[in-house]
Structures are given as structure tokens and as C-alpha cells.
Protein backbone atom coordinates (compact mmCIF):
# COMPACT_ATOMS: atom_id res chain seq x y z
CA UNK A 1 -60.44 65.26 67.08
CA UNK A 2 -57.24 64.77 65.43
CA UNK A 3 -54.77 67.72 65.71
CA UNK A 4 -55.29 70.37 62.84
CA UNK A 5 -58.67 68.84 61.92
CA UNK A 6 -60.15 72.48 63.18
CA UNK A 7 -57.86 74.53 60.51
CA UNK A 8 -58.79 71.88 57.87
CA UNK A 9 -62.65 73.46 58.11
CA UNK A 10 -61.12 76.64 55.85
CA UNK A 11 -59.75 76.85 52.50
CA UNK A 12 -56.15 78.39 51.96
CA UNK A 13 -55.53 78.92 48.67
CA UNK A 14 -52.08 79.59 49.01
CA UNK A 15 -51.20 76.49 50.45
CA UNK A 16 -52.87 73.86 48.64
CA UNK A 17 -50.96 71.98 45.84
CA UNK A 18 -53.01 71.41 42.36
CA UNK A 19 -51.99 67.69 42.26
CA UNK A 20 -52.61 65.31 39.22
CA UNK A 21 -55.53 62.94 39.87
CA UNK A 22 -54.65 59.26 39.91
CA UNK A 23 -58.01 57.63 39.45
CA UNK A 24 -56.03 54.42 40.61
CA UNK A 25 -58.43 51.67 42.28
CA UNK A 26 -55.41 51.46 44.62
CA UNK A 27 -55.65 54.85 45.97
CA UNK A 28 -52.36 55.28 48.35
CA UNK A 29 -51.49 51.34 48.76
CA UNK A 30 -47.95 51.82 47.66
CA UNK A 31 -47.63 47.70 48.49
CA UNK A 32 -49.95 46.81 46.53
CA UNK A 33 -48.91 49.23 43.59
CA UNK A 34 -45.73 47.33 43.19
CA UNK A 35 -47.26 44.15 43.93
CA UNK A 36 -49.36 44.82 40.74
CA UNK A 37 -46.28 46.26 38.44
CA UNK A 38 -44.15 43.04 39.89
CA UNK A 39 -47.36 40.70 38.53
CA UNK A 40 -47.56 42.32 35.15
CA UNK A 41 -44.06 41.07 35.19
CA UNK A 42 -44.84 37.47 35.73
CA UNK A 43 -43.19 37.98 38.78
CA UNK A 44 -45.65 36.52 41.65
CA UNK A 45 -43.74 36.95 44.55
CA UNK A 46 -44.34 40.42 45.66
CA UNK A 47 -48.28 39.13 45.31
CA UNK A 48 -47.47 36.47 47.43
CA UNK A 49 -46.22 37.93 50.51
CA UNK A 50 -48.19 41.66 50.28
CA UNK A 51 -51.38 38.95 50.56
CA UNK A 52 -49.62 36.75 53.76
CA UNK A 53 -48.99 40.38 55.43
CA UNK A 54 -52.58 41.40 54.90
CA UNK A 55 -53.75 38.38 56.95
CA UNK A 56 -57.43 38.53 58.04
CA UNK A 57 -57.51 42.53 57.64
CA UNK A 58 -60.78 41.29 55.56
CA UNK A 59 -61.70 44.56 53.75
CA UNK A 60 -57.64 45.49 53.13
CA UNK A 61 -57.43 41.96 51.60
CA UNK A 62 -60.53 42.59 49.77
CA UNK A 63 -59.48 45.95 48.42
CA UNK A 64 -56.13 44.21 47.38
CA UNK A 65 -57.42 41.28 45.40
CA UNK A 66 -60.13 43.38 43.75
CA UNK A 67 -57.44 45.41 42.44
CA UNK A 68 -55.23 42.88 41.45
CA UNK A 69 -57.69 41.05 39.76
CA UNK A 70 -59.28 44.21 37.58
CA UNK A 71 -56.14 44.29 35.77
CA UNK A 72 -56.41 42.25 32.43
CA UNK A 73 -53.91 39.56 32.92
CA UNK A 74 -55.40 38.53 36.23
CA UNK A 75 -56.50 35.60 35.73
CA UNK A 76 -53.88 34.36 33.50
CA UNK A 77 -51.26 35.31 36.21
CA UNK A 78 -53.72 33.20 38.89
CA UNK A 79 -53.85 30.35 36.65
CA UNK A 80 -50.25 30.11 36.41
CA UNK A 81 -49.69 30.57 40.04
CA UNK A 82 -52.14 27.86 40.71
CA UNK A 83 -50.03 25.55 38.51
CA UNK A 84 -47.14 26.43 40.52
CA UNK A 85 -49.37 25.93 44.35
CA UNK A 86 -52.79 24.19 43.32
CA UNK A 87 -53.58 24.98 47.21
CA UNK A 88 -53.06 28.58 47.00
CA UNK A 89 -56.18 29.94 48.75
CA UNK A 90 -54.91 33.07 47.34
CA UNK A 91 -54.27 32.43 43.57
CA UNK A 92 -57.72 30.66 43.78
CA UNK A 93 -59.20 33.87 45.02
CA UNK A 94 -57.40 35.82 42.19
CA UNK A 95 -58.66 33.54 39.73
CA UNK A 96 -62.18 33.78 41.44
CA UNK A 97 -62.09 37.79 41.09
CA UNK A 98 -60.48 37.78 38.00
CA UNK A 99 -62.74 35.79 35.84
CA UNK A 100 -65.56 37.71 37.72
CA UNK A 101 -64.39 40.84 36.29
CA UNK A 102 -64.21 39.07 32.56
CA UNK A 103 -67.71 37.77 33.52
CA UNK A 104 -68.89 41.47 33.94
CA UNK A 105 -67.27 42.35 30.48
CA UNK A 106 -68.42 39.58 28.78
CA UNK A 107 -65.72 38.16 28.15
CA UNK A 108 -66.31 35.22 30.59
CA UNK A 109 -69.42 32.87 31.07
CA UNK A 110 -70.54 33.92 34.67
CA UNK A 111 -71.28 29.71 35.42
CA UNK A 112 -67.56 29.69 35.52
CA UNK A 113 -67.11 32.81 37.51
CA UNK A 114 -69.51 31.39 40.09
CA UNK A 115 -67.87 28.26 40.27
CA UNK A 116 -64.25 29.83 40.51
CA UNK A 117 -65.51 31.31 43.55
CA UNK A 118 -67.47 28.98 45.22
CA UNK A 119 -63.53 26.74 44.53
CA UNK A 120 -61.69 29.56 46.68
CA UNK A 121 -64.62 29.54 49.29
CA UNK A 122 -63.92 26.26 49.90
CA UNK A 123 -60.27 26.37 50.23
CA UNK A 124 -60.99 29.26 53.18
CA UNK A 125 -63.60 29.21 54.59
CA UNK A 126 -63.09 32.09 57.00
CA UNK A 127 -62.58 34.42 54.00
CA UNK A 128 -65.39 36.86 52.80
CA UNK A 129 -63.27 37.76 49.51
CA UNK A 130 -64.57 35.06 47.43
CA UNK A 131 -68.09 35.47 48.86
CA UNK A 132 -66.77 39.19 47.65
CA UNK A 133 -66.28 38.32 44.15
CA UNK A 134 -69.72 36.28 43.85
CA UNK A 135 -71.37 39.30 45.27
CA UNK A 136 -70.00 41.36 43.04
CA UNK A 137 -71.54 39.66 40.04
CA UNK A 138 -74.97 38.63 41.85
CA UNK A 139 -74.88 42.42 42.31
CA UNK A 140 -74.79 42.74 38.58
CA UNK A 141 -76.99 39.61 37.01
CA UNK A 142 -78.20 38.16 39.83
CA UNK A 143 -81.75 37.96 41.55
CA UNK A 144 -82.98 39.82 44.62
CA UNK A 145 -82.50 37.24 46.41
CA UNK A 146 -79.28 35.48 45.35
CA UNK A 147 -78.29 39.24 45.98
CA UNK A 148 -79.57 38.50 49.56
CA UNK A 149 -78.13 35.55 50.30
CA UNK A 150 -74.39 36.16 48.90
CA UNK A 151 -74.10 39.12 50.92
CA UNK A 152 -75.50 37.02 54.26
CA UNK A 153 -72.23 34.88 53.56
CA UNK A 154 -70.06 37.85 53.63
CA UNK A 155 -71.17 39.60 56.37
CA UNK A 156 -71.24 36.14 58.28
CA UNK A 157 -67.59 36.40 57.89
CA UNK A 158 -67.28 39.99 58.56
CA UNK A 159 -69.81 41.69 59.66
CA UNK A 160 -68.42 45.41 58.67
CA UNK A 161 -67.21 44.33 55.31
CA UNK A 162 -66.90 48.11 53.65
CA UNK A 163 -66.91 46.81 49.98
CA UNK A 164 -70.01 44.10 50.30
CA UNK A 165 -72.24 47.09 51.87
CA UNK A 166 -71.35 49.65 48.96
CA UNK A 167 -72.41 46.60 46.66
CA UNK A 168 -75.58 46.29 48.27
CA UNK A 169 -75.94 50.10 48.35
CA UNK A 170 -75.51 50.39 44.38
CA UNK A 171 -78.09 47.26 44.08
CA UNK A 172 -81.04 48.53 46.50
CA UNK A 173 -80.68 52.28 45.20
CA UNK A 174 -81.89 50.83 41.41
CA UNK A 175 -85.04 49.09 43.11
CA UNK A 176 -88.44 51.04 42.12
CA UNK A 177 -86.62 53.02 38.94
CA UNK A 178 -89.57 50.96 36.49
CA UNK A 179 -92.58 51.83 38.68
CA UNK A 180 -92.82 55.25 37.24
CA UNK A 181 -92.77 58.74 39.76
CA UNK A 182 -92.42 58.26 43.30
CA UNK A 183 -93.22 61.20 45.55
CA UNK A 184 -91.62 58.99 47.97
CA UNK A 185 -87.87 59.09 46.11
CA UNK A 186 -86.48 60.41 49.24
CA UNK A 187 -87.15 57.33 51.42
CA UNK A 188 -86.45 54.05 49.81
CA UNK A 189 -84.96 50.92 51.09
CA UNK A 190 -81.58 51.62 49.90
CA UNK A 191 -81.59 54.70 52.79
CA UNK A 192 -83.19 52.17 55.60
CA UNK A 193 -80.47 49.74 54.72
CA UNK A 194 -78.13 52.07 54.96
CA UNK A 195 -79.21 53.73 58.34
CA UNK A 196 -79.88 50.52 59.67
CA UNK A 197 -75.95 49.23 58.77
CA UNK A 198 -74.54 52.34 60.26
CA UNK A 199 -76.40 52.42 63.11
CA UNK A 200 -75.44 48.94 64.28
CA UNK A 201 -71.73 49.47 63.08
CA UNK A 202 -68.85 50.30 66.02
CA UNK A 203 -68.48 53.48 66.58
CA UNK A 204 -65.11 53.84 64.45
CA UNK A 205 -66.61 51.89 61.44
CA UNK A 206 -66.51 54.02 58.24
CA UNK A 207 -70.47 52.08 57.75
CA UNK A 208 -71.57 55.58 59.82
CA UNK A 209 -71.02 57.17 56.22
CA UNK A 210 -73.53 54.94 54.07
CA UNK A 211 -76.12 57.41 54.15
CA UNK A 212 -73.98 59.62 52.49
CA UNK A 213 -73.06 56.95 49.94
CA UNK A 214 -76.69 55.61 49.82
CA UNK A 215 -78.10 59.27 48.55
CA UNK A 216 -75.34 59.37 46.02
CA UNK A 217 -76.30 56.18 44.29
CA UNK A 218 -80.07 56.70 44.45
CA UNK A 219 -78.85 59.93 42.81
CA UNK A 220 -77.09 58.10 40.03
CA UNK A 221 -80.34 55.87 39.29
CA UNK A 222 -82.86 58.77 39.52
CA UNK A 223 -80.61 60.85 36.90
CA UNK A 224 -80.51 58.10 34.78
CA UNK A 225 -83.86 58.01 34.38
CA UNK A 226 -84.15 61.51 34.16
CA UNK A 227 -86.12 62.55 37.35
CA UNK A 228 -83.60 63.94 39.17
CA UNK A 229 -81.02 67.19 37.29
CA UNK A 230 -77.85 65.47 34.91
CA UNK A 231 -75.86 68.02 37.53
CA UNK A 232 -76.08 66.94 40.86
CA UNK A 233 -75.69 70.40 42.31
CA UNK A 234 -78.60 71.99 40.39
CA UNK A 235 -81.23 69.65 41.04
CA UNK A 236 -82.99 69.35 44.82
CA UNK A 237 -81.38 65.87 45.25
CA UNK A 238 -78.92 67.32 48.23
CA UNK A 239 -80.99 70.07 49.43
CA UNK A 240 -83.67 68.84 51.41
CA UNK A 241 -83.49 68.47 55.60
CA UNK A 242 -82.59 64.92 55.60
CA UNK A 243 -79.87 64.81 53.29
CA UNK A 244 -77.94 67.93 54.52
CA UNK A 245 -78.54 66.17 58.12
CA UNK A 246 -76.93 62.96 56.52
CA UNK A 247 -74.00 64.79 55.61
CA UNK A 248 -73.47 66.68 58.34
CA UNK A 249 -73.56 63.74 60.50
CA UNK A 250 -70.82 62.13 58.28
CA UNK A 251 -68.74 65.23 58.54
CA UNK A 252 -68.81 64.91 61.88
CA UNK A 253 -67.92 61.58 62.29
CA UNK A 254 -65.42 61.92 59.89
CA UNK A 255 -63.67 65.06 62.32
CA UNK A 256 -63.58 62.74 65.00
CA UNK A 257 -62.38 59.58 63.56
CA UNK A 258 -58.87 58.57 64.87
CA UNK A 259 -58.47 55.52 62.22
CA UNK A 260 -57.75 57.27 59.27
CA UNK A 261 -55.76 54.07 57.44
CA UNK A 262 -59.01 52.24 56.01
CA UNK A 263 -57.68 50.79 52.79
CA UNK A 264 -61.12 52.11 50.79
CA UNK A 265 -61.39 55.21 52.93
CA UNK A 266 -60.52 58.05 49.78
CA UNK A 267 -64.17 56.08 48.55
CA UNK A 268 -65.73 57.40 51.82
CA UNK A 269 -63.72 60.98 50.95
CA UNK A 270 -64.34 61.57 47.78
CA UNK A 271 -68.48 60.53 48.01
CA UNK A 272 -67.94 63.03 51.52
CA UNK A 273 -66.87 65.71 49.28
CA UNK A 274 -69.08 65.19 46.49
CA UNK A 275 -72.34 65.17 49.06
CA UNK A 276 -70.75 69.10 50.50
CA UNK A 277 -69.98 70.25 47.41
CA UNK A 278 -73.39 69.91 45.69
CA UNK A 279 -74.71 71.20 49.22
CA UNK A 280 -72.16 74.24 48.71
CA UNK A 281 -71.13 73.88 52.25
CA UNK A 282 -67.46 74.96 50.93
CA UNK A 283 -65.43 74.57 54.10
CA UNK A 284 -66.41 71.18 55.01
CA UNK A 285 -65.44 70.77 51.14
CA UNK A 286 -62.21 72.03 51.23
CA UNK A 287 -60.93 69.89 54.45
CA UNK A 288 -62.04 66.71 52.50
CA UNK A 289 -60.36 67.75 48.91
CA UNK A 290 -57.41 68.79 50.96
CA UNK A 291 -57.30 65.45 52.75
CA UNK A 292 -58.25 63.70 49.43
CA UNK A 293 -55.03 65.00 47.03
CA UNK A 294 -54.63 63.44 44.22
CA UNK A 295 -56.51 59.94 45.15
CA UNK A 296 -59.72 60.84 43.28
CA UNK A 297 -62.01 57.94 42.85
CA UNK A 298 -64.63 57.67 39.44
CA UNK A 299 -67.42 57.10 41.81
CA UNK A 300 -69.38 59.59 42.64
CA UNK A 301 -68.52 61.73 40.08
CA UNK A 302 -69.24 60.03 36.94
CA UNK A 303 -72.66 60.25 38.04
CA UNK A 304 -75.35 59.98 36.54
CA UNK A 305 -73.06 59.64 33.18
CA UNK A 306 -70.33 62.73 33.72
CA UNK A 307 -66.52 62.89 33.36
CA UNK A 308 -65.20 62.12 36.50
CA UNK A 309 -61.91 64.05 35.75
CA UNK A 310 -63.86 67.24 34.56
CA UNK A 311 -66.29 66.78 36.82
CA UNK A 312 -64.11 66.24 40.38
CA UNK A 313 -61.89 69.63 38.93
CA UNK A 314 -64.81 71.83 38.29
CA UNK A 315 -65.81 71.30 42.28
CA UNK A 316 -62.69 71.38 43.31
CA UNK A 317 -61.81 74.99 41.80
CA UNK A 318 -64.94 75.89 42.84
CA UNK A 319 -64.63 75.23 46.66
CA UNK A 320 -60.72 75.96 46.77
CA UNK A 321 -60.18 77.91 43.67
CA UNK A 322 -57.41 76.48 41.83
């Protein structure tokens, strides 16, 4: 247990800042903040060598391209910089995750997405990220199995790709929504997915919270389609034996984890504190909105269709009261 994790278990009110939330997709990567600011510049360096530091940290260099690329310049900037080094595995992967993200707007065909990433594949093929990209629009248009068989590729390449596995989460949780009511909501494949990827994860992986993340995004679909409460705290979503076993199995993990520098982790917080505050366990909630700041993340709390802002705020003052 790291040292202090045992006072984090109890709100104090008097000692907890009320910080603005950020809602940035780069949580606390400072690097890759100015990285971004230098690239809205035109100015590619900073890019450049914050993605030769990363190296093979797969899911940092994920999480680092993904947000570059969101940004609506993207691939503009990647084209350019492929001008400059047409055998930039890097500006092709840019470009690759970048016109995905137009794709998923519309504002790209997704023929030309696919290819752009199947280009960067080629240039490295060690590197999940392009695999990454593809997956993230397979996720979106794609069959069951093209699904399948895009996320095979990344997890060839890393096996404990964080990112890939919430893709696949978000896919398998909307499987069965059409069918009608099913008395059997609680165990669908998106939960033996995710028990199954946690289970074979190392010990330290943050996979061991997928449960967690897999009942939040079966929430989202069931919500949607109205069979489950538009508030996740009033309906019996959270309540039952196996989820409040879930979560207290991720809380616990989460007390003993000793590699708190994931570059996704304030994903795994803020789903954490979501899943304890709809269970109104309020000191497990407090340690992870202490821990979390001001790094909120949209996801889970825009679910089903809610204000994330309003939404992470009213649990927050409820749990710490500020």
C-alpha cells in the first residue's frame, strides 16, 4: 500500500481544494500538452521528439497520438510533416488517427481512413497504434468480426493494450440492446470479456479494473434504451452482489497498486469513482476524487446522455461536500 493510501479512505473537507475540471483528453501529460500547443503552431518539433522519448511505452504512445490527432488540424499538420520525412512512421500514424477521427465525423470517407492506417502499419510493424486507429473505427462501423480481428492485431503487439480493451468494452456492452428485455442484463459477454482480460492480465495491469468499466458501459447502452434509470445512482444498475463485489475488488487493487503513472489511468479513476459513488460507498469515493483533482474525464459521466461537468460536480459535493 502506498504511504497515506489509509487516510485517503476519509473525506476532509477542510483540506480538499475545489479545482476547475479540465476535461482535457491529455489528463496530466504536461509533454504532450505543449507538444500539442507547439503543433497548432506549425511547429513539429516538440511532436517529434515527445514521440522518440515515448519509444515502445505502447499505450503512452497510444494515448499521445490519439490526442494529437483529435485536434482538428491533425491531419493537415501530418500531411505536412510527411512532406517534410515521407518515412516518418510517426507522421504516418498521425495522419492514420487523424483522418480516423474525420472518418468518425463524417468528414472523411472511412476507405481512406482504413488505408491511412493499414500505410503506418506497414511502416512499423511492431506498433499497435495504427492497428489502434483502425480499431477505433471498426469499433464504430465495422462488423463483429472485423471488430474481432483488428483488435487480435493489437493485442498481438501488446497484449495489455489499455485503450484497444476499453474499445472492445464499449463495442460488446451494445450487443443484445435490439433483442428486447433480458432478465439476463447482468451477465452478458461484455462482463466475461472483461473478467476474462483481467484475470489473465499481470498483477499490476490496470485490465484488473474492466469490470468496473464493463458495468459502466452496459449501463450507458441499457439507459439508452430506457431499461435501466437516466440517473445511474437511482436505478438497481450498481446495487446488486456482483457489481458492488466488482468494485470493491477494483478498490482494492487500486490501494495496492504501486504504478500509479499509467498515461490513461484518471480513465480508470474517474469510472472508479463513478462505480462508488452511485454505490454511495462515500469514502472509497472521496480517496478517488481526491486523487482525481481536476483531471475529470467525459466518460462515465455523460452517461447515458448527462452533462459530464454537472454531472461529475453533483457527486463530487455529494461525497466531499464542496
Amino acid at each position: 500500500m502506498r504511504p497515506g493510501d489509509r487516510q485517503d479512505t476519509a473525506p476532509d473537507r477542510a483540506s480538499v481544494p475545489v479545482p476547475a475540471l479540465a476535461f482535457d483528453p491529455a489528463h496530466d501529460d504536461t509533454e504532450l500538452v505543449a507538444a500539442r500547443a507547439a503543433l497548432a503552431q506549425g511547429r513539429r518539433q516538440a511532436a517529434r521528439a515527445l514521440l522518440l522519448r515515448t519509444g515502445d511505452d505502447w499505450d503512452r504512445r497510444g494515448h499521445r497520438l490519439t490526442v494529437l490527432a483529435e485536434d482538428a488540424y491533425g491531419a493537415a499538420w501530418a500531411r505536412d510533416w510527411l512532406i517534410a520525412e515521407p518515412r516518418s512512421a510517426d507522421a504516418a500514424t498521425l495522419l492514420a488517427l487523424a483522418l480516423v477521427q474525420r472518418a468518425l465525423r463524417g468528414r472523411a470517407s472511412s476507405g481512406q481512413a482504413r488505408a491511412a492506417c493499414r500505410d503506418a502499419a506497414a511502416l512499423a510493424p511492431a506498433d499497435p497504434t495504427p492497428w489502434l486507429g483502425l480499431l477505433s473505427l471498426e469499433r464504430a462501423t465495422g462488423s463483429d468480426a472485423a471488430v474481432a480481428r483488428v483488435f487480435d492485431e493489437v493485442r498481438d503487439r501488446h497484449p495489455e493494450h489499455h485503450h484497444a480493451h476499453h474499445l472492445m468494452l464499449a463495442r460488446l456492452a451494445e450487443r443484445g440492446t435490439d433483442r428486447g428485455p433480458d432478465p439476463l442484463h447482468d451477465v452478458p459477454e461484455v462482463y466475461d470479456f472483461a473478467d476474462r482480460a483481467a484475470a489473465l492480465a499481470p498483477a499490476d495491469s490496470p485490465l484488473a479494473l474492466l469490470p468496473v468499466v464493463a458495468r459502466a458501459e452496459r449501463y450507458r447502452v441499457l439507459a439508452a434504451a430506457a431499461r435501466q434509470s437516466a440517473d445511474p445512482a437511482a436505478g438497481d444498475h450498481w446495487t446488486g452482489g456482483a457489481a458492488r463485489r466488482a468494485t470493491r475488488a477494483a478498490f482494492d487493487w487500486w490501494l495496492e497498486w504501486e504504478h500509479d503513472d499509467h498515461p490513461r489511468r484518471h480513465i480508470d479513476l474517474n469510472f472508479l469513482a463513478h462505480a462508488m459513488a452511485c454505490q454511495n460507498r462515500t469514502a472509497e469515493a472521496a480517496a478517488l476524487f481526491r486523487r482525481i483533482g481536476r483531471h475529470a474525464t467525459r466518460a462515465p459521466w455523460c452517461y447515458p446522455d448527462r452533462d459530464p461537468d454537472t454531472a461529475f460536480r453533483a457527486a463530487r459535493t455529494r461525497v466531499l461536500g464542496l
